[in-house]
Each structure stands twice: as structure tokens, then as C-alpha cells.
C-alpha atoms as a PDB file:
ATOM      1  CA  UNK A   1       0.000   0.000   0.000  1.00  0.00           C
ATOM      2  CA  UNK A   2       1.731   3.420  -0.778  1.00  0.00           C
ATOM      3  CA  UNK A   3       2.216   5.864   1.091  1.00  0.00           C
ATOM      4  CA  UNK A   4       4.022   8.396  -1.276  1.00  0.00           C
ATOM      5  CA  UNK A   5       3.012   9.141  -5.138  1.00  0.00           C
ATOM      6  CA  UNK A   6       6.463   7.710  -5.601  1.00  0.00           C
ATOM      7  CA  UNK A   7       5.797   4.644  -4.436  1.00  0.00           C
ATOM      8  CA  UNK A   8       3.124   3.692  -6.963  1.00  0.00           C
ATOM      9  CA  UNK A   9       3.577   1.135  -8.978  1.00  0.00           C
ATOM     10  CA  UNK A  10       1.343  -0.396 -12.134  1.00  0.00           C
ATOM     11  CA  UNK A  11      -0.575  -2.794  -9.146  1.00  0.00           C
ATOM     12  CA  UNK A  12      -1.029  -0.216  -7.170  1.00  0.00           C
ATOM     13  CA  UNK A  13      -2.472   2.066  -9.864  1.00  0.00           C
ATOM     14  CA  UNK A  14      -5.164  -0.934 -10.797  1.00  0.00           C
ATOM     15  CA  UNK A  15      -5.780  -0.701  -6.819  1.00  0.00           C
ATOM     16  CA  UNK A  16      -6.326   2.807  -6.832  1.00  0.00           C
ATOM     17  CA  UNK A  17      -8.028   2.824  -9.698  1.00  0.00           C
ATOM     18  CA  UNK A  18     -10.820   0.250  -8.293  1.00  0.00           C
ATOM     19  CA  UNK A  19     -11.186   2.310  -4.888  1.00  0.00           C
ATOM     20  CA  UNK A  20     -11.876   4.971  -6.840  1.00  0.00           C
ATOM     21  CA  UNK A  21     -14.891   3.205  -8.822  1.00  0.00           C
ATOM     22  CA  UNK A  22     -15.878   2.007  -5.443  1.00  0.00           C
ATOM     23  CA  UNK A  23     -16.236   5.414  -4.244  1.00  0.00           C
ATOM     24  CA  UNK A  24     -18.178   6.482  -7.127  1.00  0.00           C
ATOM     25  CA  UNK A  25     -20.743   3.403  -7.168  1.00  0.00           C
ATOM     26  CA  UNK A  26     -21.114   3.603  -3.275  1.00  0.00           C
ATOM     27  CA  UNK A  27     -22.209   6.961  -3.618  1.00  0.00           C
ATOM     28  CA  UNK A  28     -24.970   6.061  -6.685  1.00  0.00           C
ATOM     29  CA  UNK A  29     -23.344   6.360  -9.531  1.00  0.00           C
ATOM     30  CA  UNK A  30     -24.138   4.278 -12.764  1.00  0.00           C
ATOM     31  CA  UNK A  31     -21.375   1.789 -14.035  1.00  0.00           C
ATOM     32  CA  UNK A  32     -20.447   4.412 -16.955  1.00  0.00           C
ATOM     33  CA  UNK A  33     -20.342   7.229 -14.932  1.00  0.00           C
ATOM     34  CA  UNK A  34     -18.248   5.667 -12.379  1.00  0.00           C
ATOM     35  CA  UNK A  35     -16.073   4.204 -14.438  1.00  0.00           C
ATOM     36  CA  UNK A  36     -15.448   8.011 -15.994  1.00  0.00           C
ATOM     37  CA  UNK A  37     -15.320   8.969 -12.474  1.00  0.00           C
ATOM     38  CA  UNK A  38     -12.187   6.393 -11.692  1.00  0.00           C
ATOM     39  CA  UNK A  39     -10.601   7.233 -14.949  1.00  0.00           C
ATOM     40  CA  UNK A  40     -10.410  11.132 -13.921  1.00  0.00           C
ATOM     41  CA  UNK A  41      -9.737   9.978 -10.256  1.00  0.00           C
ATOM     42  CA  UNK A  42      -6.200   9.015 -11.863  1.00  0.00           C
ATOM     43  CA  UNK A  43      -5.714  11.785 -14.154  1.00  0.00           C
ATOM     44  CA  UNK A  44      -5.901  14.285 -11.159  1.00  0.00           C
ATOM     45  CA  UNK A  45      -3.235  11.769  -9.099  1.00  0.00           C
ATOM     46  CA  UNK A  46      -0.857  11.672 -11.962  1.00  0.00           C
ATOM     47  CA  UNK A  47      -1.238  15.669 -12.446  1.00  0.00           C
ATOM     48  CA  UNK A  48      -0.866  16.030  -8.677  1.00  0.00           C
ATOM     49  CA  UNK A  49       1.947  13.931  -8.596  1.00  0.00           C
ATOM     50  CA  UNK A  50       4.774  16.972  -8.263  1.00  0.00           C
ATOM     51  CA  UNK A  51       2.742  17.646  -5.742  1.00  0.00           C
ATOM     52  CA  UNK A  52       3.147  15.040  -3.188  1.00  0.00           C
ATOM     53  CA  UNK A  53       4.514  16.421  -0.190  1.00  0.00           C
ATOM     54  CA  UNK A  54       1.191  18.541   0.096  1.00  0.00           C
ATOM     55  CA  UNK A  55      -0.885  15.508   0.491  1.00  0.00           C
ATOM     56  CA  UNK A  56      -1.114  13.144   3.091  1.00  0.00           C
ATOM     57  CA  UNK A  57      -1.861   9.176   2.321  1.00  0.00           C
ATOM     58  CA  UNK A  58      -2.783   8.351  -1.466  1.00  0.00           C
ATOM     59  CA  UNK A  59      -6.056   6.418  -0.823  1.00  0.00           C
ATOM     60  CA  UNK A  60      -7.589   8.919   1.217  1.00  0.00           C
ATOM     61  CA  UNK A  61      -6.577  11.709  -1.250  1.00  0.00           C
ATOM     62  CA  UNK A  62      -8.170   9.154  -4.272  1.00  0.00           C
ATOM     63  CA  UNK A  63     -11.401   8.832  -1.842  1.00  0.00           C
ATOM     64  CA  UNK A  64     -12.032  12.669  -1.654  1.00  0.00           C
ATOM     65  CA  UNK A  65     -10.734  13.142  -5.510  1.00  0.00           C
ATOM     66  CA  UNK A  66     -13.377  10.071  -6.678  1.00  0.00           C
ATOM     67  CA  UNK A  67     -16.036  11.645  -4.033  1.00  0.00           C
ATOM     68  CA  UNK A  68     -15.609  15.076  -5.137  1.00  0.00           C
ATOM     69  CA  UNK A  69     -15.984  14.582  -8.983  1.00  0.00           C
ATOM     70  CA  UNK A  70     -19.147  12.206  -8.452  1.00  0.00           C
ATOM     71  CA  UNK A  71     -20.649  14.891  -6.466  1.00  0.00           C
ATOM     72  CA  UNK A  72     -19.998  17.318  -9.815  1.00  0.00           C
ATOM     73  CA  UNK A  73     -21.721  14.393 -11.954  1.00  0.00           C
ATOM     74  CA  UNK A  74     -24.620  14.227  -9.623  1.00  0.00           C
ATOM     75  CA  UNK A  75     -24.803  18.119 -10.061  1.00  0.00           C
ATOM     76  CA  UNK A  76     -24.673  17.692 -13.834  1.00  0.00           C
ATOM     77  CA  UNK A  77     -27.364  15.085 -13.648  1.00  0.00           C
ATOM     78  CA  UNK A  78     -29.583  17.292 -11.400  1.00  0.00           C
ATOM     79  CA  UNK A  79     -29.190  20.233 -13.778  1.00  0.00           C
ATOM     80  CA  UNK A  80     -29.852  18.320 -16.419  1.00  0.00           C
ATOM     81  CA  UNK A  81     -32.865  16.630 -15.139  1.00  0.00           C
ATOM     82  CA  UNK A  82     -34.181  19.840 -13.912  1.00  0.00           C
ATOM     83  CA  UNK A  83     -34.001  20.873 -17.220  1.00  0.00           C
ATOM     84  CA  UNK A  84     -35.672  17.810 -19.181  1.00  0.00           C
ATOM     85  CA  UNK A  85     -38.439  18.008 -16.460  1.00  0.00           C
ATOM     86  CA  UNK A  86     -39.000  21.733 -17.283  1.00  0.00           C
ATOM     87  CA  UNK A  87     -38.991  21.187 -20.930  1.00  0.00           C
ATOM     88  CA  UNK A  88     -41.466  17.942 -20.523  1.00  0.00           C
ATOM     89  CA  UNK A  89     -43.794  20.063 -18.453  1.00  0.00           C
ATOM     90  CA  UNK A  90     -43.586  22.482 -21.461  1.00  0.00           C
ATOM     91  CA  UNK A  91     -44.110  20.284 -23.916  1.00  0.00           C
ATOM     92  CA  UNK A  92     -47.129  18.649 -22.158  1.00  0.00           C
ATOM     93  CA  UNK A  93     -49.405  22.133 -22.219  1.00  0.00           C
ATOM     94  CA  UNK A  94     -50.682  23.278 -25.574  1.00  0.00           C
ATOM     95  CA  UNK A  95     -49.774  26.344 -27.706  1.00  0.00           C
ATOM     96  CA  UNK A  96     -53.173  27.764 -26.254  1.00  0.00           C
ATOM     97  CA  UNK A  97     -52.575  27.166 -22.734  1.00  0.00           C
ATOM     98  CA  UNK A  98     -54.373  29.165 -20.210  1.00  0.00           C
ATOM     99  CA  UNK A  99     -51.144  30.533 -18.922  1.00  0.00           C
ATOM    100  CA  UNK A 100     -49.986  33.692 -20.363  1.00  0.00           C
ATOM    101  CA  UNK A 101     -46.623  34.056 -21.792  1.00  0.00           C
ATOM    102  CA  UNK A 102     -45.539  36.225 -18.182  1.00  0.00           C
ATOM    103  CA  UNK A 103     -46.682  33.178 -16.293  1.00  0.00           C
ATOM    104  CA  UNK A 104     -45.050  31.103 -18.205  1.00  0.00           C
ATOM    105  CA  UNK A 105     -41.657  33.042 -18.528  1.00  0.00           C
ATOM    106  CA  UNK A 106     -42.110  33.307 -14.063  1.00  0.00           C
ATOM    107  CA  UNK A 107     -42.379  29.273 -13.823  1.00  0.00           C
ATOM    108  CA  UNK A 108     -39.192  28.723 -16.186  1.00  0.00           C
ATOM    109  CA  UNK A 109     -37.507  31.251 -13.966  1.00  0.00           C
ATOM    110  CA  UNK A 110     -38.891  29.417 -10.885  1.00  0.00           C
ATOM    111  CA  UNK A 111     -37.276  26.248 -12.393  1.00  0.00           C
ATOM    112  CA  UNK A 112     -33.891  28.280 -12.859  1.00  0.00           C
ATOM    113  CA  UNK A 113     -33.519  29.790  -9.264  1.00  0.00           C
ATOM    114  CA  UNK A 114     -34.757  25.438  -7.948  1.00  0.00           C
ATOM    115  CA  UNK A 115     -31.636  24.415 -10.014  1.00  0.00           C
ATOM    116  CA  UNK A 116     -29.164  27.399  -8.652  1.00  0.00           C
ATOM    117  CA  UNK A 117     -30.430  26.857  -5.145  1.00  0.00           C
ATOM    118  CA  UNK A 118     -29.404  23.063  -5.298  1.00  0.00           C
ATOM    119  CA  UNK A 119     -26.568  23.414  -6.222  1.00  0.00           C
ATOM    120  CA  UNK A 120     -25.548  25.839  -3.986  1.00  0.00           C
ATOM    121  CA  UNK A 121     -26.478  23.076  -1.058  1.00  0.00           C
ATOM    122  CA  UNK A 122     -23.354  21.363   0.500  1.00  0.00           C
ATOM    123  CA  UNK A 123     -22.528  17.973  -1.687  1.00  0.00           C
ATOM    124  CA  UNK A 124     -23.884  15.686   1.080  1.00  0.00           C
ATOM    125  CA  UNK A 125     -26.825  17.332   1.266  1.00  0.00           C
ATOM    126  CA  UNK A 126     -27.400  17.901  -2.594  1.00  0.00           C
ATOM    127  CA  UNK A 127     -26.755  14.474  -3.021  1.00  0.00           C
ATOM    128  CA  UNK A 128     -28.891  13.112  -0.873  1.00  0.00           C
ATOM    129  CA  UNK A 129     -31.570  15.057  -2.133  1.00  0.00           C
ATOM    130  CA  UNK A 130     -30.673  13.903  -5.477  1.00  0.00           C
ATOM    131  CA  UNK A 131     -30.732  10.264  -4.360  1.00  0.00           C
ATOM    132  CA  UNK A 132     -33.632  10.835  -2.933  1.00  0.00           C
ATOM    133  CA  UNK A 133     -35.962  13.178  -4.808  1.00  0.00           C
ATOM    134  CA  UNK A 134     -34.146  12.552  -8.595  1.00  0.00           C
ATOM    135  CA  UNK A 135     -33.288   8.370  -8.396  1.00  0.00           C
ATOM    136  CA  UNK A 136     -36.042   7.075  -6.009  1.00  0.00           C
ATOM    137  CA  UNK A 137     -33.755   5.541  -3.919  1.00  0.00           C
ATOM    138  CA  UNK A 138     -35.072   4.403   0.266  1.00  0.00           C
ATOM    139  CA  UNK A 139     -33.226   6.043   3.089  1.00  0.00           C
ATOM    140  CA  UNK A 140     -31.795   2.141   3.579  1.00  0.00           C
ATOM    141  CA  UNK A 141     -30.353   1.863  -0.092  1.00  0.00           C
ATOM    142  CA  UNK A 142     -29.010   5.160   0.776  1.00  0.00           C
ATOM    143  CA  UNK A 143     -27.248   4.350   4.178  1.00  0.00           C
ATOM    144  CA  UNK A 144     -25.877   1.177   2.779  1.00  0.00           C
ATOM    145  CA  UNK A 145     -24.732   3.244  -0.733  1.00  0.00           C
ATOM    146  CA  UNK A 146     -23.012   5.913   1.606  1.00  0.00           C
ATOM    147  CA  UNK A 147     -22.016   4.479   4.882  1.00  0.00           C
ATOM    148  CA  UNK A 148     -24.353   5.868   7.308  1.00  0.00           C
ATOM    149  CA  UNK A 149     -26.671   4.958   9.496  1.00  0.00           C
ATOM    150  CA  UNK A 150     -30.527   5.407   8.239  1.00  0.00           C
ATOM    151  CA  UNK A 151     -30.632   7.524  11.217  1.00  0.00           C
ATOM    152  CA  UNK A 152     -28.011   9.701   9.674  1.00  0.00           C
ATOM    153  CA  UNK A 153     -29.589   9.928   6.204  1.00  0.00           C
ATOM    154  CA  UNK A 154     -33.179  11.022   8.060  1.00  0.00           C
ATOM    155  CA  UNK A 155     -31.454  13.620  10.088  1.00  0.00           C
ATOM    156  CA  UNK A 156     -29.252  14.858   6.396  1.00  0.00           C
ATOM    157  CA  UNK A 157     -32.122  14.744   4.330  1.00  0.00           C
ATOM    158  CA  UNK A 158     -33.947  17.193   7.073  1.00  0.00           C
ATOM    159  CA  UNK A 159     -31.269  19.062   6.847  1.00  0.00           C
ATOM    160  CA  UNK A 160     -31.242  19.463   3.286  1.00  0.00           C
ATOM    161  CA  UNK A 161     -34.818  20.110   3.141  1.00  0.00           C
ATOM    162  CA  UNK A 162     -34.695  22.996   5.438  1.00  0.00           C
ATOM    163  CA  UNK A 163     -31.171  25.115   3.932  1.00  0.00           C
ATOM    164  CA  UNK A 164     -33.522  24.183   0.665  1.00  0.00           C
ATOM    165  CA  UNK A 165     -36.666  25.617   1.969  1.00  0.00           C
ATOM    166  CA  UNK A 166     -34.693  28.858   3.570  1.00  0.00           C
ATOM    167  CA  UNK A 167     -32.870  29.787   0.620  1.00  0.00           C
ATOM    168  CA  UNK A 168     -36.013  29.198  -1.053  1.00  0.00           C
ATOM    169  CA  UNK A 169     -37.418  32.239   1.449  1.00  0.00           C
ATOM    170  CA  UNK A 170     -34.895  34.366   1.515  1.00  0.00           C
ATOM    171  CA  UNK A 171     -34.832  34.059  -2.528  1.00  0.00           C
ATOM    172  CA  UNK A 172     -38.300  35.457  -2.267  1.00  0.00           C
ATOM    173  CA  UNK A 173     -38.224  37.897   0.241  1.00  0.00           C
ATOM    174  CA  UNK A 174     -35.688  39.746  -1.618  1.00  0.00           C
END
């Protein structure tokens, strides 16, 4: 097990290379997108190699590099879902809808400041959300996906759904 960038050799980059698709696919990611995930888990180690006297052991820095860009693909997925929901929903009235083109421009702004909002949460919390509101997933598949206790994910997802509902007030009130 290294303990130094320069101590990696082409086992250990195999090794590193599957904790970092575990990290990914513990936290909910597809196969694909985990697997992109792992890849660009090593590209960061090998440009942070020069580096290595700033960091500390190489698996945990792989663990927070694999957990840091599968929070960024769960924030592209969000966006992009929030989008693809808004254009459904606009696709689904007629031409002749009884909203008027103000109401309509207000709700696609609505769906704009829901999607800024998100991602402005902390990653746990936007994640969990995600997992949550987005996949489908049960606070169980959750806990066991993440590592915490179902207790945990009740008290995050709280969490997450009241920093969401006050930004969602203070949004308004200004």
C-alpha cells in the first residue's frame, strides 16, 4: 500500500483505480459514470503527482478526488434533469394554454432559481436530495450506498430540506 506518489507502482495504480470506482458506485453512480469517475480519479493523481509532499496518504486523497468529482456528476445530472423536467412540463401544455406568456416566462424562472439553489447546497446534502428526490432511492439503499446509518440519512435529508426551503425564502423575500 503506498504511502508516497512515488511509491506507486502499475498494481497499485489498478488498486487505486478500483477504490476509486468504489467510491463512485457507493455513492450512486451508474457503471459508466463511475467508471469516468475512476478514470479522472487518476488523471488528477498523476497531475498532482509533483505535488506530493502537500498531500497526506494516497487512498484517502483518491477517496475525496473520486467523491468530489461524483458529487460534480450528480450536479450535472440534477441540472440536467431539472431541465428535461421543465422542458417535458412544457411540452405537455398546448400552444393555447391558459397561462400567459408572463406566467409562463415566471415558472421557467422558478425552475432556474430550484436548479441554482441546489446546487448551492453542501454535496452531502445535494446528493442526498438527489438520491432521494431525482433516483427514487429508500433512506436504507441510501445508508448502505453511503455508509451511514438510516438515522443519519433522516437527520441529512432534514437538513437538506430545510437550507432548501430557507434559501427558497430568503430568494423570495428579496
Amino acid at each position: 500500500m503506498p504511502h508516497a506518489f512515488s511509491e506507486i507502482d502499475a498494481s497499485d495504480a489498478l488498486r487505486l483505480h478500483a477504490l476509486a470506482l468504489q467510491t463512485a458506485t457507493r455513492l450512486g453512480l451508474q457503471a459508466a459514470d463511475a467508471d469516468d469517475v475512476a478514470q479522472d480519479t487518476m488523471l488528477r493523481l498523476w497531475e498532482l503527482r509533483d505535488r506530493q509532499a502537500h498531500f497526506g496518504k494516497v487512498n484517502a486523497l483518491v477517496r475525496t478526488i473520486a467523491r468530489n468529482l461524483s458529487i460534480d456528476v450528480f450536479r450535472r445530472q440534477s441540472r440536467t434533469s431539472l431541465a428535461l423536467m421543465s422542458d417535458w412540463a412544457e411540452a405537455d401544455e398546448p400552444a393555447d394554454a391558459a397561462a400567459s406568456p408572463e406566467e409562463q416566462f415566471i415558472g421557467a424562472e422558478q425552475a432556474r432559481e430550484l436548479a441554482a439553489l441546489l446546487a448551492a447546497l453542501p454535496p452531502t446534502e445535494h446528493t442526498l436530495l438527489r438520491m432521494r428526490q431525482v433516483d427514487g432511492r429508500s433512506r436504507t439503499e441510501m445508508a448502505r450506498l453511503l455508509g451511514l446509518t438510516e438515522a443519519s440519512v433522516v437527520s441529512l435529508l432534514s437538513r437538506a430540506r430545510r437550507h432548501l426551503l430557507e434559501a427558497l425564502r430568503k430568494s423570495q423575500s428579496q
